[in-house]
N, C-alpha and C. Protein backbone atom coordinates (compact mmCIF):
# COMPACT_ATOMS: atom_id res chain seq x y z
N UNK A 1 56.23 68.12 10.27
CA UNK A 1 55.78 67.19 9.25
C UNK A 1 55.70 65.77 9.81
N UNK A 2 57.03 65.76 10.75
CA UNK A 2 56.53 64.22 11.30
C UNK A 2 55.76 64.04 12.09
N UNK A 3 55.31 64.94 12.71
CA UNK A 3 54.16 64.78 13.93
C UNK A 3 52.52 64.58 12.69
N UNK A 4 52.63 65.46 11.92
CA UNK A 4 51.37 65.25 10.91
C UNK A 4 51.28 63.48 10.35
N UNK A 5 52.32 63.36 10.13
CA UNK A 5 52.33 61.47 10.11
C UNK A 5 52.04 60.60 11.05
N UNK A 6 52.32 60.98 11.92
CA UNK A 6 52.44 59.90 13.58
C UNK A 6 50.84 60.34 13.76
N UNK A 7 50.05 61.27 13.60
CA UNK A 7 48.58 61.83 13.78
C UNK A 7 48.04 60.61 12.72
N UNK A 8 48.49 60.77 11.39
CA UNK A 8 47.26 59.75 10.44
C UNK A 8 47.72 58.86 10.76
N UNK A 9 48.72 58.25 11.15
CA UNK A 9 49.11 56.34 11.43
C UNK A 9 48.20 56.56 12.48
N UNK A 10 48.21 56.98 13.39
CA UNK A 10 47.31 56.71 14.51
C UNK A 10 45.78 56.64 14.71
N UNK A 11 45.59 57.83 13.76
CA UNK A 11 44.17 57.79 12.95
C UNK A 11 43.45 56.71 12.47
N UNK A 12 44.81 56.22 11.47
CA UNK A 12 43.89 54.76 10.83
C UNK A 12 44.20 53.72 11.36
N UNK A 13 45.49 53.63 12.70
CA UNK A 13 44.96 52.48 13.58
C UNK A 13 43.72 52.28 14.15
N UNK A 14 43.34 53.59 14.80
CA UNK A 14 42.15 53.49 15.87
C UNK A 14 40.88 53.60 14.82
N UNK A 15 40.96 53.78 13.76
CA UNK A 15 39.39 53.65 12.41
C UNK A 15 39.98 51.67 12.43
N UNK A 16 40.50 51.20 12.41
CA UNK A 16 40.52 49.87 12.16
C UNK A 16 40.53 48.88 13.34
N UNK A 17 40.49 49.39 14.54
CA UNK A 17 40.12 48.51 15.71
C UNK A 17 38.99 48.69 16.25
N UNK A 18 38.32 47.73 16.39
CA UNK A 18 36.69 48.10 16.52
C UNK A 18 36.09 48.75 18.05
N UNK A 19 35.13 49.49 18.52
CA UNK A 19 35.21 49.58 19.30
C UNK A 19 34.34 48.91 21.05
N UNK A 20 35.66 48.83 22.13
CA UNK A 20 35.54 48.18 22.70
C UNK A 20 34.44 48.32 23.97
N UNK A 21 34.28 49.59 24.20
CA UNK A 21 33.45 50.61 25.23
C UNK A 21 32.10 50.00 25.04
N UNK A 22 31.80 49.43 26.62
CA UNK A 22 30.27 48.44 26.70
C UNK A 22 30.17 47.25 26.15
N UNK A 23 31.40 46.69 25.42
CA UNK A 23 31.05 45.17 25.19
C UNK A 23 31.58 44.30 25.58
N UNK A 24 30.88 43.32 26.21
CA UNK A 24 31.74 42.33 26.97
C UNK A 24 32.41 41.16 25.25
N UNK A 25 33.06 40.73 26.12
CA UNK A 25 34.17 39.57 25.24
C UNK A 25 33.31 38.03 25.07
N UNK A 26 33.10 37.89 23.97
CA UNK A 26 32.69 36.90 23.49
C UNK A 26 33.00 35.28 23.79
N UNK A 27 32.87 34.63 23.85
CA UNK A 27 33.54 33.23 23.85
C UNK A 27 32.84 32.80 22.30
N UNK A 28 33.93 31.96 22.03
CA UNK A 28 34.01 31.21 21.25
C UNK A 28 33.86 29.91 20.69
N UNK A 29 33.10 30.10 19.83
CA UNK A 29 31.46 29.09 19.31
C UNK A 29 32.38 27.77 19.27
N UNK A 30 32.33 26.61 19.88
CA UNK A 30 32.75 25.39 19.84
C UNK A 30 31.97 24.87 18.44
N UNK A 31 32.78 24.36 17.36
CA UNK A 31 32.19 23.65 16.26
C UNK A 31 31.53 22.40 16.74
N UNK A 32 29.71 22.27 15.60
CA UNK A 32 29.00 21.20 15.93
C UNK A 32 29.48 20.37 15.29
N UNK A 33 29.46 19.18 16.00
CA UNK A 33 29.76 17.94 15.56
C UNK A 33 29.10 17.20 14.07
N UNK A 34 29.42 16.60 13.37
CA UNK A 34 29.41 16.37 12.20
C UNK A 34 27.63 15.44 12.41
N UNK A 35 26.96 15.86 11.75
CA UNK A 35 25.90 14.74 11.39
C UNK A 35 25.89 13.74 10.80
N UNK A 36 25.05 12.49 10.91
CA UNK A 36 25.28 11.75 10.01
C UNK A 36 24.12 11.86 9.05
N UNK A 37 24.26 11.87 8.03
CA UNK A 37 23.13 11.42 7.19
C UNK A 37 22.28 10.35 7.17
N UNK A 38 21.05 9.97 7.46
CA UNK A 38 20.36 8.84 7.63
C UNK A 38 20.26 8.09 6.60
N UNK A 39 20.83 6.65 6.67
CA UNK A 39 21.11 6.14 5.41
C UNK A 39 19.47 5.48 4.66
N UNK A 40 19.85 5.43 3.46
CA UNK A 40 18.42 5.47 3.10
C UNK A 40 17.70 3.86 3.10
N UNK A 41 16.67 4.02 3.35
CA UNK A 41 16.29 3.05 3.80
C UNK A 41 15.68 1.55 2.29
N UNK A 42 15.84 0.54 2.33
CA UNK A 42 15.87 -0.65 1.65
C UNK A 42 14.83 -0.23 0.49
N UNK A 43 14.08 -0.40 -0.51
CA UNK A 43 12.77 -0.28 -0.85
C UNK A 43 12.67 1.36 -1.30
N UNK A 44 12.94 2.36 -0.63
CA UNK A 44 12.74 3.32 -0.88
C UNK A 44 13.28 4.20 -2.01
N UNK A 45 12.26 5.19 -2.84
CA UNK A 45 12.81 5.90 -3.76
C UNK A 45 12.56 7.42 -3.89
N UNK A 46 14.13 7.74 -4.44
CA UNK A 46 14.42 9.23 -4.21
C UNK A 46 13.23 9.94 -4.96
N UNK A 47 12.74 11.02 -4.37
CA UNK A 47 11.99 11.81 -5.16
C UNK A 47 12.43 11.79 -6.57
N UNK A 48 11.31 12.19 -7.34
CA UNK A 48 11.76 12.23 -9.33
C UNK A 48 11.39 13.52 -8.97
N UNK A 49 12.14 14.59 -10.25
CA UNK A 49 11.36 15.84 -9.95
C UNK A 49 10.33 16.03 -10.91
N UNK A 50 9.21 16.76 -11.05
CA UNK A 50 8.22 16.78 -11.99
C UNK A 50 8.51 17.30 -12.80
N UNK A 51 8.30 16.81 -14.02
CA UNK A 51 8.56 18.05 -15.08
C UNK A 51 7.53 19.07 -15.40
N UNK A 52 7.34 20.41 -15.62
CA UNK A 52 6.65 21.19 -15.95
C UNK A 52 5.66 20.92 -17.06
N UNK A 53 4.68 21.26 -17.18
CA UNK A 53 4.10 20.18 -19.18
C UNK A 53 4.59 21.54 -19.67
N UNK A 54 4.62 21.24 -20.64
CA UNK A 54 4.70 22.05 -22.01
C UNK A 54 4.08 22.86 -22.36
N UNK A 55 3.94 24.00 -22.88
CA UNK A 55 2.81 24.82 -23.55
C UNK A 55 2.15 23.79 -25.01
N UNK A 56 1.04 24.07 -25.30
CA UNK A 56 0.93 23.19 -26.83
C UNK A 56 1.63 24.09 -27.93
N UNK A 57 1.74 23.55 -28.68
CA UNK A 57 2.49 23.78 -29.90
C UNK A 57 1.38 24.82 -30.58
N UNK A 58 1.57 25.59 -31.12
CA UNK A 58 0.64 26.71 -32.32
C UNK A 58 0.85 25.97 -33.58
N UNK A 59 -0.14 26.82 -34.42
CA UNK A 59 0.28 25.44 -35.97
C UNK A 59 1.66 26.66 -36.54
N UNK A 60 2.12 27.21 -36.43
CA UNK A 60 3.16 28.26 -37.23
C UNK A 60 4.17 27.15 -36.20
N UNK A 61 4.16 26.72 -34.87
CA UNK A 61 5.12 25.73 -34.02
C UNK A 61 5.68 24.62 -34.80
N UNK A 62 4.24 23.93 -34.96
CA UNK A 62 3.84 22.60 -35.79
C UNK A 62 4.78 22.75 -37.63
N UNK A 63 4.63 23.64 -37.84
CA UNK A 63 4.63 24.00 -39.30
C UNK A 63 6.08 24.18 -39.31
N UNK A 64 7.09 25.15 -38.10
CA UNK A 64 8.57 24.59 -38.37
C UNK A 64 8.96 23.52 -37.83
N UNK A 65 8.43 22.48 -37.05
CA UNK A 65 8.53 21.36 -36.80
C UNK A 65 8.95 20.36 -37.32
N UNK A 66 7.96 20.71 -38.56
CA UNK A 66 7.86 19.67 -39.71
C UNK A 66 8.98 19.80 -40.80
N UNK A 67 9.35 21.30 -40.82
CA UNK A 67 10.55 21.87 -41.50
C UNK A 67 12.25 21.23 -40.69
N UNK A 68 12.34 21.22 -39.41
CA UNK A 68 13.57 20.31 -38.72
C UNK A 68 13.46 18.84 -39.85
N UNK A 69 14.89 19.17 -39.85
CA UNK A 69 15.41 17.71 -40.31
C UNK A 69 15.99 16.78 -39.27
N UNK A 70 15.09 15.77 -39.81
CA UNK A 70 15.44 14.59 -38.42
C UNK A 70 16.14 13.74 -38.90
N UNK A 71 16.89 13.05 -37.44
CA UNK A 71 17.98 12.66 -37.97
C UNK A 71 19.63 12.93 -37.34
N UNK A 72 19.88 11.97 -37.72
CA UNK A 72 21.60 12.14 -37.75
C UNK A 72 22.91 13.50 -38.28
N UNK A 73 23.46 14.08 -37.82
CA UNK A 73 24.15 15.08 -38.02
C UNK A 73 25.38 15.09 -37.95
N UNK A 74 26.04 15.13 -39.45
CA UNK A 74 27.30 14.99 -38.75
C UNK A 74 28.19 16.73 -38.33
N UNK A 75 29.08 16.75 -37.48
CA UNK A 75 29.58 18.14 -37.15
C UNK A 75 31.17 18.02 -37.28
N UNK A 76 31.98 19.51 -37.56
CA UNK A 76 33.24 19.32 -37.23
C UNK A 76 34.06 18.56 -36.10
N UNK A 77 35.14 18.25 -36.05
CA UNK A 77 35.68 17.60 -35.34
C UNK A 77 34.64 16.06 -34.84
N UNK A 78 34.69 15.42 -35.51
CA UNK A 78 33.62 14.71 -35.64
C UNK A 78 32.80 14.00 -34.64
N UNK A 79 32.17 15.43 -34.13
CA UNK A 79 31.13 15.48 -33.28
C UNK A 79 29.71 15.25 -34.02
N UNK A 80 29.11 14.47 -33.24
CA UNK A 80 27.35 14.66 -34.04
C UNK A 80 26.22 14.72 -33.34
N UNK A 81 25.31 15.13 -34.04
CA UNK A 81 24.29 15.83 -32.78
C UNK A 81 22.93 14.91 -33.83
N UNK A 82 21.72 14.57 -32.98
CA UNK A 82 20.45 14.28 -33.41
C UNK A 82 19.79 14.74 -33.12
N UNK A 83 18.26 14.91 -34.31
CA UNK A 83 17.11 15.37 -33.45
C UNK A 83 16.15 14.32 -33.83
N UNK A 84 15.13 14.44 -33.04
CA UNK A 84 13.75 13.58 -33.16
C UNK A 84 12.77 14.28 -32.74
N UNK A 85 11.67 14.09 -32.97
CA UNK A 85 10.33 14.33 -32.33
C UNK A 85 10.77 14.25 -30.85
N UNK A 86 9.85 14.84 -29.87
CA UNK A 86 9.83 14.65 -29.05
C UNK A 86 8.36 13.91 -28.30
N UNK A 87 8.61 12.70 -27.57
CA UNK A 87 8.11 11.86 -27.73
C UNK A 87 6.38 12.29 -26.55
N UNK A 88 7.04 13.50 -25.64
CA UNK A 88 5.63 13.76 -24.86
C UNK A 88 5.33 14.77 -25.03
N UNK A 89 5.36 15.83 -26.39
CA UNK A 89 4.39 17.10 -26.48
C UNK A 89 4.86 17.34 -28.37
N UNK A 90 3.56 17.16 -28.86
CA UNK A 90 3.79 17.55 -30.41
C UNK A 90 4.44 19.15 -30.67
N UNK A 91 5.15 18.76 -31.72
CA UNK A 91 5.50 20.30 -32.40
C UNK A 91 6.65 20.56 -31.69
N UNK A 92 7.15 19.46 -30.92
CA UNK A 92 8.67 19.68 -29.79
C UNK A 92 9.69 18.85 -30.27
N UNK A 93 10.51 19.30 -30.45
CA UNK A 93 12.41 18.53 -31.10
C UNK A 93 13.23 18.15 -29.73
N UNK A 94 13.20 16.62 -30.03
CA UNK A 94 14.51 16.75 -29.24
C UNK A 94 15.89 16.55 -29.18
N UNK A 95 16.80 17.39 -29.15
CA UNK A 95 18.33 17.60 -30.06
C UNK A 95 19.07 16.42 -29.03
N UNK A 96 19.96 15.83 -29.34
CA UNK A 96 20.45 14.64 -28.57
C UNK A 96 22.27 15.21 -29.11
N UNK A 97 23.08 15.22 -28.46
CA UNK A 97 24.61 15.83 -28.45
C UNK A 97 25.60 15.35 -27.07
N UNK A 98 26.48 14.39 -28.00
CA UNK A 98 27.38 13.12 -26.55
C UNK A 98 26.09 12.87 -25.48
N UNK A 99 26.14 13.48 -24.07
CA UNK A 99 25.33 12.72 -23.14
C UNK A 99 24.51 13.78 -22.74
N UNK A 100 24.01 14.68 -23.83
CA UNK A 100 23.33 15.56 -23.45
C UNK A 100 22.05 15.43 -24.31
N UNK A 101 20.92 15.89 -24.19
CA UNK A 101 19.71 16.42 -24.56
C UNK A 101 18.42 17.39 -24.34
N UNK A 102 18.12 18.11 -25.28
CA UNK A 102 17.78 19.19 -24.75
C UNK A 102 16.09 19.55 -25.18
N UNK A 103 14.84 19.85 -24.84
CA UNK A 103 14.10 20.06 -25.76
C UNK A 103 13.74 20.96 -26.38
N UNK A 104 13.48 21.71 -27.66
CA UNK A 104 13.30 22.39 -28.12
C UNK A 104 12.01 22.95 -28.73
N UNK A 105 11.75 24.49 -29.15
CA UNK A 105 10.84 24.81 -29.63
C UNK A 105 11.37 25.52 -31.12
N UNK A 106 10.77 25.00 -32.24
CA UNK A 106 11.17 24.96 -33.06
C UNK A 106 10.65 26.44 -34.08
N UNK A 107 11.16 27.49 -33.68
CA UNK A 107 10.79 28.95 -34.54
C UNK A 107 11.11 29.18 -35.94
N UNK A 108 10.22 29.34 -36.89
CA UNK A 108 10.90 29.98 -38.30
C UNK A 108 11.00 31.34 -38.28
N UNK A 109 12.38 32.10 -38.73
CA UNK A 109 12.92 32.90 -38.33
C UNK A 109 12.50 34.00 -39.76
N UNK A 110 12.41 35.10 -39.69
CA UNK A 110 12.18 35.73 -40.86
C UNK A 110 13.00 35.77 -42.19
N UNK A 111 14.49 35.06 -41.83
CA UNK A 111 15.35 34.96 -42.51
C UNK A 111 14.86 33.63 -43.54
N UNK A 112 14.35 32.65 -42.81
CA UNK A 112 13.88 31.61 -43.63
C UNK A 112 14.71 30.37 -42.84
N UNK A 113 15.73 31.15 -41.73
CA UNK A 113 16.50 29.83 -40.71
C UNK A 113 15.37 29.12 -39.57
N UNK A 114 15.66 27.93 -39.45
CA UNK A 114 15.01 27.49 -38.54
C UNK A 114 15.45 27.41 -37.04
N UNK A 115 14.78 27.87 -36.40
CA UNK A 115 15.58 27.86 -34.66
C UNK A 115 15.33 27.54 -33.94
N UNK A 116 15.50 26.45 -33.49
CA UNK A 116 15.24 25.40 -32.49
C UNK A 116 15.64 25.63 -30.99
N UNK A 117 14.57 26.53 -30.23
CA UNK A 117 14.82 26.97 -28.86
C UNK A 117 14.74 26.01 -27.66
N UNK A 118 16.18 26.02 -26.82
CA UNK A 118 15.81 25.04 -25.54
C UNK A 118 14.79 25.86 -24.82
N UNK A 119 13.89 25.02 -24.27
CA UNK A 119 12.84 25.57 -23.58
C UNK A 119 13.11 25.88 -22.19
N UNK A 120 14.22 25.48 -22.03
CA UNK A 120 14.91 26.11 -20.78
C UNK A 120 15.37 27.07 -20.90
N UNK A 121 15.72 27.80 -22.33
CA UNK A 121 16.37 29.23 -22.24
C UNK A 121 17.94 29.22 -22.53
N UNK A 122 18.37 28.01 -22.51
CA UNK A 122 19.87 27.93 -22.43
C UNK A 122 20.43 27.98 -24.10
N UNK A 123 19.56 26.64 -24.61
CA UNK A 123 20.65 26.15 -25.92
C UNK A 123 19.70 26.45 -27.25
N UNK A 124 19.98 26.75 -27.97
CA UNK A 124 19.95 26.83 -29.31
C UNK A 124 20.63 26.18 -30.52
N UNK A 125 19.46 25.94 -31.45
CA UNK A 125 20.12 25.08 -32.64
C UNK A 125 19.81 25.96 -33.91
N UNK A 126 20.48 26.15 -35.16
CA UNK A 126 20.05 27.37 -35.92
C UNK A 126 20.21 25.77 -37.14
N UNK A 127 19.22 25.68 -37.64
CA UNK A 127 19.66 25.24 -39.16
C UNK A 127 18.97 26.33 -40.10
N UNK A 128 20.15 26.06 -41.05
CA UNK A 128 19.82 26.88 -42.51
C UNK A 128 20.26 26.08 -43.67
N UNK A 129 19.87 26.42 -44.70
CA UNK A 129 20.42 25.12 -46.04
C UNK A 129 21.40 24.45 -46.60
N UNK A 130 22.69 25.02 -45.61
CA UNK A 130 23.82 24.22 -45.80
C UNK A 130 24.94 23.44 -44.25
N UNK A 131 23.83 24.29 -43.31
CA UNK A 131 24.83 23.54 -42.03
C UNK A 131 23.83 23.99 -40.87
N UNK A 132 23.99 23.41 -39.92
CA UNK A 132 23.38 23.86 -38.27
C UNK A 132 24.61 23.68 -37.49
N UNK A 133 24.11 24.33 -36.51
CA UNK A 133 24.96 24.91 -35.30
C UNK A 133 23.87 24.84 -34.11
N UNK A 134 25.08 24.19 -32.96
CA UNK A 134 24.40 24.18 -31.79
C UNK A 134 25.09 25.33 -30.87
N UNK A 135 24.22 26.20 -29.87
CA UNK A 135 24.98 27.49 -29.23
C UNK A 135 24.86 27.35 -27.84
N UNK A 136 25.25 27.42 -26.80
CA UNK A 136 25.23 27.92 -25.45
C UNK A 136 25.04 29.26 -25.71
N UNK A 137 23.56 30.04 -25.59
CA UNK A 137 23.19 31.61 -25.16
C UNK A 137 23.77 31.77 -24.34
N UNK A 138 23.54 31.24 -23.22
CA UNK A 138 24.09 32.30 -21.72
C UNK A 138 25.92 32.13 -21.72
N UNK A 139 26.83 30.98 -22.40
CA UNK A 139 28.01 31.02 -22.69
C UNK A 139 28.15 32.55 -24.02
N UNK A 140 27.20 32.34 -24.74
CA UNK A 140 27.47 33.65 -25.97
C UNK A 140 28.34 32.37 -26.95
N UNK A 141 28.49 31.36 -27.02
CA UNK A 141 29.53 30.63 -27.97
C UNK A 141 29.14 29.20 -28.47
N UNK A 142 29.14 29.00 -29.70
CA UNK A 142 28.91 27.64 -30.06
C UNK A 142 29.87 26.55 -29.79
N UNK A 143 28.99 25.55 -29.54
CA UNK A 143 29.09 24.10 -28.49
C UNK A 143 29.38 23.20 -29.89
N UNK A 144 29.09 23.09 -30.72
CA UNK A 144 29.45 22.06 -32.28
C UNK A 144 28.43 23.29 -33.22
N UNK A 145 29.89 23.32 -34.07
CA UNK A 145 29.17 23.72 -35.62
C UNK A 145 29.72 23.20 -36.73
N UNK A 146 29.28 23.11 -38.41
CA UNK A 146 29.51 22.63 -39.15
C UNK A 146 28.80 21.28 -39.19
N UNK A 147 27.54 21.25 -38.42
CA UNK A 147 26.74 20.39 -38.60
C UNK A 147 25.57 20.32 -39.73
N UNK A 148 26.04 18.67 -40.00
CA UNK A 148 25.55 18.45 -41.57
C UNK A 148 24.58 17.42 -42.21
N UNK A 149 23.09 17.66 -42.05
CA UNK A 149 22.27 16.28 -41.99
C UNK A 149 22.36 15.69 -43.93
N UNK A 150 22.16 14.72 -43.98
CA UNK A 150 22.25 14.19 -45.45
C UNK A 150 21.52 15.17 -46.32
N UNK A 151 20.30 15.64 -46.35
CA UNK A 151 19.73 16.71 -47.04
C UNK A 151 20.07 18.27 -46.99
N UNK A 152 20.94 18.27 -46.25
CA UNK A 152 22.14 19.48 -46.42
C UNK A 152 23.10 19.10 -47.27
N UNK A 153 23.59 18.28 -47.14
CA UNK A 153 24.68 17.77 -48.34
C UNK A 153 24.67 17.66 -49.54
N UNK A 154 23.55 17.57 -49.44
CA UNK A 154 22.75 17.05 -50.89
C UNK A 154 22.40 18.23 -51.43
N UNK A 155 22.12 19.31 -50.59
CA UNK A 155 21.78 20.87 -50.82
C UNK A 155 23.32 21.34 -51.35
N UNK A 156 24.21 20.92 -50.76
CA UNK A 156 25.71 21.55 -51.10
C UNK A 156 26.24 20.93 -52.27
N UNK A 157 26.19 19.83 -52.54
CA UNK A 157 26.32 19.34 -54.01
C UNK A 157 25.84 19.76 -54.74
N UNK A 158 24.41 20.12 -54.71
CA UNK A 158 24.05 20.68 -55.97
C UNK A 158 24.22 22.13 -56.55
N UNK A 159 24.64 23.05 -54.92
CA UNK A 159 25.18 24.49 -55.26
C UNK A 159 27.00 23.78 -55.65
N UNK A 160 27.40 23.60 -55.35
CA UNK A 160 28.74 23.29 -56.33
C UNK A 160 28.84 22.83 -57.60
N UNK A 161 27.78 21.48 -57.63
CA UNK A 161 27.27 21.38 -59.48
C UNK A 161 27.05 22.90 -60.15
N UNK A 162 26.25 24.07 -59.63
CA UNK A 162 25.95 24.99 -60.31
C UNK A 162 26.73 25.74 -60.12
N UNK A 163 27.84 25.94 -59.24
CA UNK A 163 29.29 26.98 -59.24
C UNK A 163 29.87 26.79 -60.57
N UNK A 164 30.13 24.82 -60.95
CA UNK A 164 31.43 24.70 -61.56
C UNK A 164 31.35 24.95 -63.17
N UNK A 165 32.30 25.02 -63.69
CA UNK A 165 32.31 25.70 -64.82
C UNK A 165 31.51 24.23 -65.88
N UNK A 166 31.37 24.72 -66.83
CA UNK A 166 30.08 23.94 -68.07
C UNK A 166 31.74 22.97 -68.41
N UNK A 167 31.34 22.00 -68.72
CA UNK A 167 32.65 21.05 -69.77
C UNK A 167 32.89 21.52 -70.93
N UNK A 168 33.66 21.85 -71.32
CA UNK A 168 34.16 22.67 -73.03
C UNK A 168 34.02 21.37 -73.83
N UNK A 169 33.12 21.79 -75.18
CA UNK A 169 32.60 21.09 -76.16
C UNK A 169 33.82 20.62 -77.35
């Protein structure tokens, strides 16, 4: 039994040392010396990158466009997010959140929610008649919700006027 052991230790020494038969011995690559970066010169400016244009807007684009509420938002933890027009392609939102901004394409959803797609694929904004929410897709998790433009509020007051009970006569 111990000789069957001393066989596989030996086994999987010689499977783990590579083999040496016909190859000469390497020397060893001296590291290149550090470059310098050429400092940039007086006058000169860094490339801008281009932006892609836009597709145009469709009128069903245009038509939830006009449905975004613009404007100021307030959100939980009192975070707030804006949107506006976007100022170089009609029928485009652009959501503004701390030092971020994103542009959007603005979908009406069969539900009757409006969904405001980053055109990069990343972020999403969902409003519906009492709050919006901003999402990281590729996170799977919302970034601020409980966001609340004045004509949402105004939407929520008046479903609580019609919750509360009539005044007894």
């Amino acid at each position: 039994m111990n000789r069957i052991l001393v066989l596989l230790a030996a086994a999987s020494v010689m499977a783990l040392v590579p083999a040496a038969h016909g190859q000469t011995p390497t020397k060893p690559t001296a590291a290149k010396p550090a470059t310098k970066t050429p400092a940039k010169k007086p006058g000169t400016k860094a490339a801008v990158p281009v932006e892609a244009p836009l597709p145009a807007a469709s009128s069903e684009q245009i038509d939830a466009a006009n449905m975004a509420l613009l404007g100021d938002y307030d959100c939980e933890f009192d975070q707030k997010v804006s949107l506006a027009p976007y100022g170089k392609a009609a029928g485009y939102i652009e959501v503004k959140q701390k030092a971020q901004a994103w542009v959007m394409k603005p979908v009406l959803s069969s539900t009757g929610a409006l969904r405001l797609e980053d055109v990069q694929g990343r972020m999403l904004l969902i409003q519906i008649a009492n709050k919006s929410m901003v999402m990281d897709t590729k996170l799977g998790q919302r970034v601020v919700d409980g966001c609340t433009h004045e004509k949402q509020r105004a939407f929520i007051a008046t479903q609580t006027d019609l919750l509360s009970p009539a005044p007894a006569k």
